[in-house]
N, C-alpha and C. Protein backbone atom coordinates (compact mmCIF):
# COMPACT_ATOMS: atom_id res chain seq x y z
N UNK A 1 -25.72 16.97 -25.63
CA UNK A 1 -24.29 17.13 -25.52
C UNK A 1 -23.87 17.67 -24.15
N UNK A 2 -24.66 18.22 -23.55
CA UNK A 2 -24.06 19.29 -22.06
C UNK A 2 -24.44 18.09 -21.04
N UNK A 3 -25.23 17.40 -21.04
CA UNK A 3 -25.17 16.38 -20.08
C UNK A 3 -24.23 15.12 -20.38
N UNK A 4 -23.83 14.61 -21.37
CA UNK A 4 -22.53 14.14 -21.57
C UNK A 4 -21.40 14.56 -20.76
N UNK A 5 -20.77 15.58 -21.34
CA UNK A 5 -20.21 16.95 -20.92
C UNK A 5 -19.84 16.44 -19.41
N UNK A 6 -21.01 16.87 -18.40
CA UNK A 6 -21.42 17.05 -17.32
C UNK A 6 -21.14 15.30 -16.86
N UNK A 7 -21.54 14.27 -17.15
CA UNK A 7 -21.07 13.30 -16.79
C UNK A 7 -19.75 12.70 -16.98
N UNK A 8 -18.51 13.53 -18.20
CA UNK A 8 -17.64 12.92 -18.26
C UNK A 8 -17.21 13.75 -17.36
N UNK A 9 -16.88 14.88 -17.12
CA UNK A 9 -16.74 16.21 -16.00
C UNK A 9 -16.45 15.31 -14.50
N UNK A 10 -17.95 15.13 -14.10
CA UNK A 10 -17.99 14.09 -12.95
C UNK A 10 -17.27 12.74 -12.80
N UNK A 11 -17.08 11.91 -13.82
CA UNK A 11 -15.84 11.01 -13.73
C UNK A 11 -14.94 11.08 -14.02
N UNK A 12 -14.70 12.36 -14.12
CA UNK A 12 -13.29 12.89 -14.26
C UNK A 12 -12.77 13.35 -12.86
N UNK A 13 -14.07 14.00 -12.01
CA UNK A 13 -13.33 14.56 -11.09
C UNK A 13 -13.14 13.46 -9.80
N UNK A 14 -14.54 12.36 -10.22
CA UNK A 14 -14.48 11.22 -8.89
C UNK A 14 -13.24 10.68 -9.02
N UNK A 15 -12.60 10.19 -10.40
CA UNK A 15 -11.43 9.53 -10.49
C UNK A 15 -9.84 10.38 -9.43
N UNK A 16 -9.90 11.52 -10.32
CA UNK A 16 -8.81 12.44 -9.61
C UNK A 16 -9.63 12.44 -8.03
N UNK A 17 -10.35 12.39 -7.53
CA UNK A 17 -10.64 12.51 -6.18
C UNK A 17 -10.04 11.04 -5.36
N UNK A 18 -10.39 10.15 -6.00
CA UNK A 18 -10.22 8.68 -5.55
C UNK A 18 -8.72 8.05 -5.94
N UNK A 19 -8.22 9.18 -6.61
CA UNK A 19 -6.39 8.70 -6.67
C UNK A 19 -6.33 9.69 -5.52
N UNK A 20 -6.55 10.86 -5.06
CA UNK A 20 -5.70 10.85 -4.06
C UNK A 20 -5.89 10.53 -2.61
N UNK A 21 -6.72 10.20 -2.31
CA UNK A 21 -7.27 9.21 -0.65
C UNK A 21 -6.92 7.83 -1.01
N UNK A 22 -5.48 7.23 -1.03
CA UNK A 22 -6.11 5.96 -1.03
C UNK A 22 -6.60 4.93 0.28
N UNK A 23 -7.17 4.15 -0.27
CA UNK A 23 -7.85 3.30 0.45
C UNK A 23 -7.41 2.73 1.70
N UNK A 24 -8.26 2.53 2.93
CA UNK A 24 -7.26 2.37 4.34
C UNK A 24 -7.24 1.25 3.98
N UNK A 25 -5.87 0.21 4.73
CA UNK A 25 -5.98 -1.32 4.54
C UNK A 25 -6.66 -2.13 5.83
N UNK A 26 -7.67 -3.06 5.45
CA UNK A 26 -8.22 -3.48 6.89
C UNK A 26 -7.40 -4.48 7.62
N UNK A 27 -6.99 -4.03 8.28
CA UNK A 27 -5.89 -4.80 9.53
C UNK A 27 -6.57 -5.52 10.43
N UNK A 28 -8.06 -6.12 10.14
CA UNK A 28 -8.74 -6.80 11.08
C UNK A 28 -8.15 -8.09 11.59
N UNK A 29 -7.16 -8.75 10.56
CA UNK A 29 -6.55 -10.16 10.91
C UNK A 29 -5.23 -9.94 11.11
N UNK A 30 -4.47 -8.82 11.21
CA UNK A 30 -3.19 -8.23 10.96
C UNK A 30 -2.82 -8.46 13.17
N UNK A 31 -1.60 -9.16 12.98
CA UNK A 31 -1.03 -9.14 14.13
C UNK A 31 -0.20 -7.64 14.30
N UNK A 32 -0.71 -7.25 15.54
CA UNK A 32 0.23 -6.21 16.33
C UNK A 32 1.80 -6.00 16.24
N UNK A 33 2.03 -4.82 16.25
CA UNK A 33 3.54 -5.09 16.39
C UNK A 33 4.36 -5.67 17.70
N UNK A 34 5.02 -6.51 18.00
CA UNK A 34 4.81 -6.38 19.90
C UNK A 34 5.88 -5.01 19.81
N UNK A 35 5.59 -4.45 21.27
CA UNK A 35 5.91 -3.40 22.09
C UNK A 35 5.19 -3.00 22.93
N UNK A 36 5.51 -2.06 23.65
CA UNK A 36 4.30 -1.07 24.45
C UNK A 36 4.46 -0.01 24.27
N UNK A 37 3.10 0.45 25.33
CA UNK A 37 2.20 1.88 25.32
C UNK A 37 2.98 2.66 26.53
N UNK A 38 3.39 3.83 26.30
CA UNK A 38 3.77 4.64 27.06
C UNK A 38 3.20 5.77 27.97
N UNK A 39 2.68 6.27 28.57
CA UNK A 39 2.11 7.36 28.90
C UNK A 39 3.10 8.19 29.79
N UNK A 40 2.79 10.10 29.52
CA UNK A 40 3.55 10.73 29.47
C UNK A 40 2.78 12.43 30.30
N UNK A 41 2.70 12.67 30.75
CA UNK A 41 1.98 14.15 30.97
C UNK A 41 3.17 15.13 31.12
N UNK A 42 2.88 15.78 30.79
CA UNK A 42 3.66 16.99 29.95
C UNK A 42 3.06 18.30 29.74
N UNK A 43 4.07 19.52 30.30
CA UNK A 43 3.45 20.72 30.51
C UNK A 43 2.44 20.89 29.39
N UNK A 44 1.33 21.44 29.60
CA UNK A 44 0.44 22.24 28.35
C UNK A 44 -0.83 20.89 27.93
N UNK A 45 0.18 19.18 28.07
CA UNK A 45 -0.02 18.36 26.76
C UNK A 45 0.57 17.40 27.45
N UNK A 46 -0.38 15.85 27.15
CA UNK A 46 0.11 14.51 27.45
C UNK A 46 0.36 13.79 25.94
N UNK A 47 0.90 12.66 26.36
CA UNK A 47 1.13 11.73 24.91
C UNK A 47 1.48 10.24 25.54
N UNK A 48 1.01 9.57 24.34
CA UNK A 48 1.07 8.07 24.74
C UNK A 48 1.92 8.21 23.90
N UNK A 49 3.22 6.60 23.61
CA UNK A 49 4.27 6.76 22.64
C UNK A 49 3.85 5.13 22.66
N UNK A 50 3.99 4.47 21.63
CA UNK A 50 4.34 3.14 20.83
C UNK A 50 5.85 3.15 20.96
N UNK A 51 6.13 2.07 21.60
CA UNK A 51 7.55 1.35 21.24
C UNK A 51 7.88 0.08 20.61
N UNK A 52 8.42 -0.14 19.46
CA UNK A 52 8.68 -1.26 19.32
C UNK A 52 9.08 -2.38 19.97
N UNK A 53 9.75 -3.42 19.79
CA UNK A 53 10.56 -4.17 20.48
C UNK A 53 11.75 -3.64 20.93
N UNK A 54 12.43 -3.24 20.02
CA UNK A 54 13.72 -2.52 19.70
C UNK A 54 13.30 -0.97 20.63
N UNK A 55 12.61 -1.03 21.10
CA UNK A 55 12.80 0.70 21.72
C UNK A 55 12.64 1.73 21.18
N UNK A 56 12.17 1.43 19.86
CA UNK A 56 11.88 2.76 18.58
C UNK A 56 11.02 3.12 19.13
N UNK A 57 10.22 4.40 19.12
CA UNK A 57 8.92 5.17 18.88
C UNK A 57 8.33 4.43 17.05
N UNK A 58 6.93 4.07 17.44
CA UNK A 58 6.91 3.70 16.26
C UNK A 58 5.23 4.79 15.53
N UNK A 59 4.76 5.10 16.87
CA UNK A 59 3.77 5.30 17.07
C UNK A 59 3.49 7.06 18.33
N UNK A 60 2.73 8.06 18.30
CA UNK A 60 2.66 9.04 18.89
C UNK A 60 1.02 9.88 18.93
N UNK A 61 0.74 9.52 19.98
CA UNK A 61 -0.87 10.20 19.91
C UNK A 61 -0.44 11.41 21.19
N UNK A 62 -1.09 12.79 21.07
CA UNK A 62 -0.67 13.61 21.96
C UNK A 62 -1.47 14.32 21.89
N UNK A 63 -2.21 15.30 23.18
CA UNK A 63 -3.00 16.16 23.39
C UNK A 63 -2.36 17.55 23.54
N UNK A 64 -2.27 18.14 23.03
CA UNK A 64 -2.24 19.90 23.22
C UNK A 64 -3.74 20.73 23.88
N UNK A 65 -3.29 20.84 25.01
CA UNK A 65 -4.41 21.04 25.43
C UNK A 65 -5.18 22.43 25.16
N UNK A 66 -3.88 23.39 25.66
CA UNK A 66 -4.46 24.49 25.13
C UNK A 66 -5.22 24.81 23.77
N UNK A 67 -4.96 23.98 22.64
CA UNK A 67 -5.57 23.98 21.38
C UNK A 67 -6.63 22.94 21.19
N UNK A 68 -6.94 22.26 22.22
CA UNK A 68 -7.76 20.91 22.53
C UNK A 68 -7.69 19.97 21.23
N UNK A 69 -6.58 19.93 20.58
CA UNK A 69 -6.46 18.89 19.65
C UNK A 69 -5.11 17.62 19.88
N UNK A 70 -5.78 16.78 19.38
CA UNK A 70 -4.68 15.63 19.35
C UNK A 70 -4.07 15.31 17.90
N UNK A 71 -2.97 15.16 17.84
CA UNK A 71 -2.15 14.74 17.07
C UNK A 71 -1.39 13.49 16.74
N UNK A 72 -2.17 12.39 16.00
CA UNK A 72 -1.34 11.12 15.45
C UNK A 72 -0.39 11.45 14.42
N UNK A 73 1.07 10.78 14.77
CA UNK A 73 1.72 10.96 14.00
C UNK A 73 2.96 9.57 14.20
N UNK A 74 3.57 9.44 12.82
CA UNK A 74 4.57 8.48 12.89
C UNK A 74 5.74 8.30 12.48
N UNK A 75 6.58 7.67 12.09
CA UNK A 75 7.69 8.06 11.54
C UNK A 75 7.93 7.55 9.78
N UNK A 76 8.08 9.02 9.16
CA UNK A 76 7.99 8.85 7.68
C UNK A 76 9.67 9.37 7.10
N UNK A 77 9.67 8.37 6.20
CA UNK A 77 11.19 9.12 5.36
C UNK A 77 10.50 10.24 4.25
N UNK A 78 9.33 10.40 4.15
CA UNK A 78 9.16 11.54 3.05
C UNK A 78 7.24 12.52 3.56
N UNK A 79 6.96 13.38 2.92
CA UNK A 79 6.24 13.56 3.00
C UNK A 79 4.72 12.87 2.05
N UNK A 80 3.65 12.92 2.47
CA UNK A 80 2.45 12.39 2.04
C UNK A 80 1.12 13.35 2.92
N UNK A 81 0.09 13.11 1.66
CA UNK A 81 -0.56 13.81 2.21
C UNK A 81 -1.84 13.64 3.02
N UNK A 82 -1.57 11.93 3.38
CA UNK A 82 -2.78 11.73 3.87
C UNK A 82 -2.12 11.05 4.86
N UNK A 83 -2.80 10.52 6.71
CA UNK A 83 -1.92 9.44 7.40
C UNK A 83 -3.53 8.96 7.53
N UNK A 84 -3.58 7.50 6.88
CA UNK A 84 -4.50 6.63 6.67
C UNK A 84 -4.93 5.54 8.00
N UNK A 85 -6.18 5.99 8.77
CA UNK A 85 -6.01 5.42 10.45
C UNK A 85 -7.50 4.28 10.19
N UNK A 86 -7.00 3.43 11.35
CA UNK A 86 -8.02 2.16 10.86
C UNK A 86 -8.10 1.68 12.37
N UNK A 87 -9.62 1.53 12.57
CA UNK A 87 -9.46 0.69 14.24
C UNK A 87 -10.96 -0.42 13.39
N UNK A 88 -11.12 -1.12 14.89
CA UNK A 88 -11.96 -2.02 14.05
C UNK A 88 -13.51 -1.59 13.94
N UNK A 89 -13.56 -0.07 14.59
CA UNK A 89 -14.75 0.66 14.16
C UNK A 89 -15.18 1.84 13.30
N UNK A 90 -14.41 2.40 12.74
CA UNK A 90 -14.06 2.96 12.23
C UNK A 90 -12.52 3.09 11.09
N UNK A 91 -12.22 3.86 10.00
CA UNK A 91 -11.30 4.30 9.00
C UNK A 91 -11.51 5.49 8.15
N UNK A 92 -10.46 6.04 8.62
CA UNK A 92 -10.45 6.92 7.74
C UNK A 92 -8.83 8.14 7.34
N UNK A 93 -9.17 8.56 5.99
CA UNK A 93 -8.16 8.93 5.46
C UNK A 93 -7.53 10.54 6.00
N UNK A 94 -6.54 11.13 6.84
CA UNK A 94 -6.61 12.52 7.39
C UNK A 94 -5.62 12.84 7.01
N UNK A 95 -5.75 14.03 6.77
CA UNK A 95 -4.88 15.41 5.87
C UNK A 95 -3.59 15.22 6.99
N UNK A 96 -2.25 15.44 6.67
CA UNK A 96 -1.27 15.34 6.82
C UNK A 96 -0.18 15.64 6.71
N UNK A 97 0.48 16.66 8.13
CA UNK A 97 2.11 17.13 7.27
C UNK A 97 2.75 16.61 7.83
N UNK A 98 3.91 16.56 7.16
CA UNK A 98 5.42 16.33 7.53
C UNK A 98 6.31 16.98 7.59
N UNK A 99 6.97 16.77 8.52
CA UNK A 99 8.08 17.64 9.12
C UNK A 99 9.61 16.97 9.72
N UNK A 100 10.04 17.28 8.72
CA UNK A 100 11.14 16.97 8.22
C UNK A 100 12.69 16.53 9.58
N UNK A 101 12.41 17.78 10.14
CA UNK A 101 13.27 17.65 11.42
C UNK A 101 12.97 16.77 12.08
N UNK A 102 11.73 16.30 12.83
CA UNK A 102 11.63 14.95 13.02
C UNK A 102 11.29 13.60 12.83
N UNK A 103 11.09 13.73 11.56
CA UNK A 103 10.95 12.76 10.31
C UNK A 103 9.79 12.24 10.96
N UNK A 104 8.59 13.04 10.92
CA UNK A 104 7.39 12.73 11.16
C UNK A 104 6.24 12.58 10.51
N UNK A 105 4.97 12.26 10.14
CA UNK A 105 3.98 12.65 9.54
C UNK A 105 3.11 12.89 10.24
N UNK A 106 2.32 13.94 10.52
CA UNK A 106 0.94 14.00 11.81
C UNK A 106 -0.52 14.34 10.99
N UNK A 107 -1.10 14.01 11.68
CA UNK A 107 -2.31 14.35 11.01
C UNK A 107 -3.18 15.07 12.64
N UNK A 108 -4.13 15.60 12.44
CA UNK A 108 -4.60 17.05 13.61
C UNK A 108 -6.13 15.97 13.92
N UNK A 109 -6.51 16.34 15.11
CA UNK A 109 -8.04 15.61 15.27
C UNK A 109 -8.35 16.84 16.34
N UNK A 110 -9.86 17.28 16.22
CA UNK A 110 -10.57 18.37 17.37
C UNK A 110 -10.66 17.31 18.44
N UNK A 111 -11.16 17.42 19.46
CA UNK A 111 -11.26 17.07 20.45
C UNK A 111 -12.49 16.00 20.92
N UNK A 112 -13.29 16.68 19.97
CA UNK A 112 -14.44 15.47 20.10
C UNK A 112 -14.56 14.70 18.87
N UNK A 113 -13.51 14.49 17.65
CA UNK A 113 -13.66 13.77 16.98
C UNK A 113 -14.07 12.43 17.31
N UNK A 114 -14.95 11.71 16.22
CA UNK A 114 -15.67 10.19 16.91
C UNK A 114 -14.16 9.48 16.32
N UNK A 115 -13.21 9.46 15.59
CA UNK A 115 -12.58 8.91 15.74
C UNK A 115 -11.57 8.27 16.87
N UNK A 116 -11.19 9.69 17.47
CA UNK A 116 -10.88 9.29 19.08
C UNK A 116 -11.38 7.94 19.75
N UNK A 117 -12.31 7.91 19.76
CA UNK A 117 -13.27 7.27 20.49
C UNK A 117 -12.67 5.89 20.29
N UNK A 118 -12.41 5.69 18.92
CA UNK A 118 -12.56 4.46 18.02
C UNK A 118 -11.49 3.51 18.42
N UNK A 119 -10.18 4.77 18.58
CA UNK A 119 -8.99 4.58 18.70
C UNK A 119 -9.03 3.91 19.61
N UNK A 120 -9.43 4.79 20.75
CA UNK A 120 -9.46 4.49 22.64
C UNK A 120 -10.14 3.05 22.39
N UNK A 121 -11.34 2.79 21.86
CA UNK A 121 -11.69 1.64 22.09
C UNK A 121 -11.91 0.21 21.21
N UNK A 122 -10.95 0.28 20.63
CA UNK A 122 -11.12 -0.68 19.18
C UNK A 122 -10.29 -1.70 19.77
N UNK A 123 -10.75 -2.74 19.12
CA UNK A 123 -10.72 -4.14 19.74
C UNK A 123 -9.33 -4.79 19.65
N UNK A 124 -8.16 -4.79 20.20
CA UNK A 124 -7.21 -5.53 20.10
C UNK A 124 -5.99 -4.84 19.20
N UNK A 125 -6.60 -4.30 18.18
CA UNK A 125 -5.29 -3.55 17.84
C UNK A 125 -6.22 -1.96 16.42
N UNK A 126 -5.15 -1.19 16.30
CA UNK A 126 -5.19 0.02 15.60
C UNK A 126 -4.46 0.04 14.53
N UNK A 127 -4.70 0.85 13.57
CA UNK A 127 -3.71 0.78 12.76
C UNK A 127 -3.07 2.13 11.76
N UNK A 128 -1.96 2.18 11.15
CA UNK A 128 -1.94 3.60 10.81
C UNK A 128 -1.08 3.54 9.39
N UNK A 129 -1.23 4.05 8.70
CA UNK A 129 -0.56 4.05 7.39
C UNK A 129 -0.10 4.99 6.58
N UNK A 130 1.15 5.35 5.49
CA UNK A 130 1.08 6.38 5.35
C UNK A 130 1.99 5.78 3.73
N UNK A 131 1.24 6.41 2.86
CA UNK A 131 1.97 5.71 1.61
C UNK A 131 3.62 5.71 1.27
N UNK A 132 3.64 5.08 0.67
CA UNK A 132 5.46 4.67 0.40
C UNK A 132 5.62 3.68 1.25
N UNK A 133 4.96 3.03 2.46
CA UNK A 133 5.21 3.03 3.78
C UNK A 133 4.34 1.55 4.04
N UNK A 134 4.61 0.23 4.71
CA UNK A 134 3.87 -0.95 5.04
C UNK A 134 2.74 -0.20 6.16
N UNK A 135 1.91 -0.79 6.54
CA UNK A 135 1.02 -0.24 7.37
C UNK A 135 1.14 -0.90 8.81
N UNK A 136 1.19 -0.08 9.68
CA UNK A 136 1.57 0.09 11.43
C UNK A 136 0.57 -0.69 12.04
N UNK A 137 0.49 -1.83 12.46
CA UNK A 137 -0.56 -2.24 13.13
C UNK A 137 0.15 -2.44 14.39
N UNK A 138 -0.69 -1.75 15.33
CA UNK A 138 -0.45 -1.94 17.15
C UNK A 138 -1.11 -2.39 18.02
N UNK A 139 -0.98 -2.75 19.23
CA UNK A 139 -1.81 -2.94 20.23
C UNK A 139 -2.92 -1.81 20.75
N UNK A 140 -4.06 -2.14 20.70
CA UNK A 140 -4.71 -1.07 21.26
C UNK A 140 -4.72 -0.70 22.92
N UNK A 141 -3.95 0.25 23.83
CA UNK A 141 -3.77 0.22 24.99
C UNK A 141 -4.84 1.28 25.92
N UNK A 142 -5.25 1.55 27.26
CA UNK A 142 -5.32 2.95 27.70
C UNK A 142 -5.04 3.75 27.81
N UNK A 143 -3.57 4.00 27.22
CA UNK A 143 -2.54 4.76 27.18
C UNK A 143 -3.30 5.87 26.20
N UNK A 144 -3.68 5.49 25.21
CA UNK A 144 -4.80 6.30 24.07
C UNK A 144 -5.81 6.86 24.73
N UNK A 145 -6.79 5.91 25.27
CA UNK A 145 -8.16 7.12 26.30
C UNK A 145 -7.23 7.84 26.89
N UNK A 146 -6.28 7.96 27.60
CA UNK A 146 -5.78 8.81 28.49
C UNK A 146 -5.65 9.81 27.95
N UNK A 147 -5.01 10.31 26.79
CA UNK A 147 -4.47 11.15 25.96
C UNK A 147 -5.94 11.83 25.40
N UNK A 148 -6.82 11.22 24.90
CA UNK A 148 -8.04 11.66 24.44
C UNK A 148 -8.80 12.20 25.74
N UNK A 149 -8.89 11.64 27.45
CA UNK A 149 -9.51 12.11 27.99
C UNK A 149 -9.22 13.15 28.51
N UNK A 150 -7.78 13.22 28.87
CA UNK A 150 -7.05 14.91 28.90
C UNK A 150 -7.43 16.13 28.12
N UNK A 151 -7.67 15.95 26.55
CA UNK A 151 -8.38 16.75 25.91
C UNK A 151 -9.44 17.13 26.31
N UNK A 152 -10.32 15.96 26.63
CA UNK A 152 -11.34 16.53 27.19
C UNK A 152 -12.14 17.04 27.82
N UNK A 153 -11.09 17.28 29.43
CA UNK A 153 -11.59 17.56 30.37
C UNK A 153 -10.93 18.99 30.76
């Protein structure tokens, strides 16, 4: 009976674990949004910005240097707790707040995260998602290493 127990326990908790990460979507055949890559240096902190066609910000990667972290973030009408990032070497699901005043969602990366990397160099386009929400697929630019290599140096 205790190993029963113990196995319904465990698919109980993989289930509740696996509702709340959901799954990144693979944007490997997914066309870009057109726009461009911005680059920006800025006291403390640089940032690349995504623009749509339309001139929106659609998209925001930024280095704080003094804290040597970068921050992806995008534009959300609500909060969620994950912003779901996809390049064509990597995916994965990152913890996430929102903040309301600028109707944002960000998610935090250290400085040598291998995701960085992925971002800076993934083949043709990136992608970013955040539930309630269609998923952001962009151009992948240098505008991104830039922002990641500032951190790092």
């Amino acid at each position: 009976m205790p190993k029963s127990f113990a196995a319904a326990l465990a698919l109980t908790v993989s289930a509740v674990a696996s509702a709340q990460v959901p799954a990144v979507p693979d944007l490997s055949n997914a066309t870009p949004l057109p726009g461009a890559w911005s680059y920006a240096a800025l006291p403390g902190a640089s940032e690349s910005t995504f623009r749509d066609a339309s001139a929106r910000p659609q998209l925001w990667i930024r280095c704080t240097r003094a804290s040597r972290q970068v921050s992806i973030a995008r534009p959300a009408g609500a909060a969620a707790p994950f912003l779901l990032v996809w390049t064509s070497s990597a995916t994965r699901s990152l913890p996430a707040s929102f903040d309301p005043a600028t109707g944002r969602i960000t998610a935090q990366l250290a400085m040598m995260d291998p995701l960085l990397d992925a971002l800076a160099f993934s083949r043709g386009r990136i992608g970013v998602s955040v539930s309630g929400q269609p998923a952001l697929a962009v151009p992948s630019y240098e505008e991104i290493a830039r922002v990641v290599e500032d951190c790092r140096i």
